[in-house]
Protein backbone atom coordinates (compact mmCIF):
# COMPACT_ATOMS: atom_id res chain seq x y z
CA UNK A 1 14.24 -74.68 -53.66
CA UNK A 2 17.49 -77.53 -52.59
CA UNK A 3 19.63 -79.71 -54.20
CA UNK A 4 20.33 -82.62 -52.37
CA UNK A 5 22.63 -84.80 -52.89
CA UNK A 6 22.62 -88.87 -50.82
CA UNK A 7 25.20 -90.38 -51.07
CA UNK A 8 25.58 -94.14 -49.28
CA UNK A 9 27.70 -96.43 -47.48
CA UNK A 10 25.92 -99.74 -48.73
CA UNK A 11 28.08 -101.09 -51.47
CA UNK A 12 26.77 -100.78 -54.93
CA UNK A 13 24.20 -98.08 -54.25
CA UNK A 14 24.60 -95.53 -56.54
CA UNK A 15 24.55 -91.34 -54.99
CA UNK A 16 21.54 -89.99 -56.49
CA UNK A 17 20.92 -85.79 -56.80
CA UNK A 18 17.92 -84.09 -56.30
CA UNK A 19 17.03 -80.89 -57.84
CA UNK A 20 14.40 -77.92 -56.95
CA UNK A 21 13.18 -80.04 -53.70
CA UNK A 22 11.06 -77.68 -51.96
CA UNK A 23 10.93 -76.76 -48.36
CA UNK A 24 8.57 -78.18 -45.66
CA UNK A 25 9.34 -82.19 -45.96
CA UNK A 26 12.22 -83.57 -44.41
CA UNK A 27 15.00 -85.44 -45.42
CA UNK A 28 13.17 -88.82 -44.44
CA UNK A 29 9.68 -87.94 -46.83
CA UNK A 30 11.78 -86.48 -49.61
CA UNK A 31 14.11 -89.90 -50.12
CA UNK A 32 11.33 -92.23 -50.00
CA UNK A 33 9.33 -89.74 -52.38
CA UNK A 34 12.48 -90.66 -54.73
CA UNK A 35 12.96 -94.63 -54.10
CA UNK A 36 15.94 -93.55 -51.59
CA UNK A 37 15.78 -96.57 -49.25
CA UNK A 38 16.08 -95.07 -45.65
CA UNK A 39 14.44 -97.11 -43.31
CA UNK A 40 12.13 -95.55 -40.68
CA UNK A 41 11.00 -98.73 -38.21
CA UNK A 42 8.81 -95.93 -36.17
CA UNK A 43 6.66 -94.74 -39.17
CA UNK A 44 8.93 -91.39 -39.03
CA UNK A 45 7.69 -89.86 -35.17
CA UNK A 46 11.10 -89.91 -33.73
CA UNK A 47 10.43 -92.56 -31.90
CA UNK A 48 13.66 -94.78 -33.01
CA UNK A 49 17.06 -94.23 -34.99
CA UNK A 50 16.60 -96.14 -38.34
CA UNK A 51 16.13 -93.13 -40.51
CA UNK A 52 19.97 -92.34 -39.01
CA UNK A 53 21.96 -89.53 -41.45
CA UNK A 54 25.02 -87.58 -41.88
CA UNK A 55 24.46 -84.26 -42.76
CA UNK A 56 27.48 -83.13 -44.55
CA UNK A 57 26.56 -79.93 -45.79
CA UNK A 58 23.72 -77.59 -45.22
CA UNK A 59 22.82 -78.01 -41.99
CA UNK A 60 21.85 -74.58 -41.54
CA UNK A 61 18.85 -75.41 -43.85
CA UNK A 62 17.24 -77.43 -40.92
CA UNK A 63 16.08 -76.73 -37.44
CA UNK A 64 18.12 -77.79 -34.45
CA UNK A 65 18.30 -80.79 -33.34
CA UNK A 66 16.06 -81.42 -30.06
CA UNK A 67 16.95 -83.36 -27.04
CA UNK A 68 14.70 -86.30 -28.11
CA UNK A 69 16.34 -86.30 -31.21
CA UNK A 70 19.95 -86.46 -29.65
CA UNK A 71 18.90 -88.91 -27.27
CA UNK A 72 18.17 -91.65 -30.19
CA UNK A 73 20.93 -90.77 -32.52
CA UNK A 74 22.87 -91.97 -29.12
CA UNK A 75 21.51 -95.10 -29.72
CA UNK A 76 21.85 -95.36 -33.92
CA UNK A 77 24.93 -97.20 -35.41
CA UNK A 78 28.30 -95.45 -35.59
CA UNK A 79 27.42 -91.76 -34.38
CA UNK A 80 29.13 -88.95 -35.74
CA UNK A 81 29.21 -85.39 -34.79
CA UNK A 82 26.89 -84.60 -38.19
CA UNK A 83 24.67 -87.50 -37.50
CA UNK A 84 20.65 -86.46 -37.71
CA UNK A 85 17.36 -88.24 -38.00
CA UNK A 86 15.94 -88.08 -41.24
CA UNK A 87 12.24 -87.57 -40.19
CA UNK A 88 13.48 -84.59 -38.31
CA UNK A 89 14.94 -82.69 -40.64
CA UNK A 90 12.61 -80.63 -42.38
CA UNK A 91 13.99 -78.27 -45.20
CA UNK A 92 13.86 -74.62 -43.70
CA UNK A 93 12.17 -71.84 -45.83
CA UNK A 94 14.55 -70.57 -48.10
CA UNK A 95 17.15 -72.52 -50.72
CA UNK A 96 20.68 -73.94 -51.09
CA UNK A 97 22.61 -77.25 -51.26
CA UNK A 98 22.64 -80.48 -48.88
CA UNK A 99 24.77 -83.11 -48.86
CA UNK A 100 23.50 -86.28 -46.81
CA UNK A 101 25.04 -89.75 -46.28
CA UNK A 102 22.90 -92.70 -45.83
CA UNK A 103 24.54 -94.92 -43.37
CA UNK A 104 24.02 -99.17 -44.22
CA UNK A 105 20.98 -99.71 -44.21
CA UNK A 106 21.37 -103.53 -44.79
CA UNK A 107 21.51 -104.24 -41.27
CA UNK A 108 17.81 -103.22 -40.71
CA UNK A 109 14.98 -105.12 -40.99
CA UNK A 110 11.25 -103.44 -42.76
CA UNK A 111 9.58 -100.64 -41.27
């Protein structure tokens, strides 16, 4: 089982922590399971970069990020070195702690 805990850039969102989250979802299913907005404009297929994420801690918990997956973070809002797609980061067998940071999501419009 994970804690997670989302934090946000978007003024006036509050971080939110998630306790005994188990394994096999990723970080994309498990925030909208919880009311976390985190957009997802291609239903979650890796297909765009709305579901964009920092990972700031636990990292290790999820599998490696693909080619496919770098090449649209490329093309998400302010990159960083920890940046991720939430729909393809599924929670690895095992337990610990995350620490993820929901970029603005203002500047997106539905899914």
């Amino acid at each position: 089982m994970y804690t997670i805990h989302f934090t946000f850039e978007e003024k006036g969102v509050e971080p939110v922590t998630l306790q005994n989250v188990a394994t096999g979802d990723s970080i994309l299913e498990i925030a909208l399971e919880h009311n976390i907005e985190l957009h997802h404009n291609c239903g979650g297929v890796c297909a765009c970069s709305t579901c964009h994420v920092y990972v700031e801690q636990g990292e290790d918990h999820l599998p490696e990020i693909t080619d496919k997956e770098e090449d649209f973070i490329d093309r998400a809002v302010n990159p960083r070195l920890t940046s991720r797609l939430g729909c393809q980061c599924v929670l690895q067998a095992g337990s610990g702690v995350l620490k993820i940071h929901v970029p603005d999501q203002s500047q997106f419009l539905g899914e």
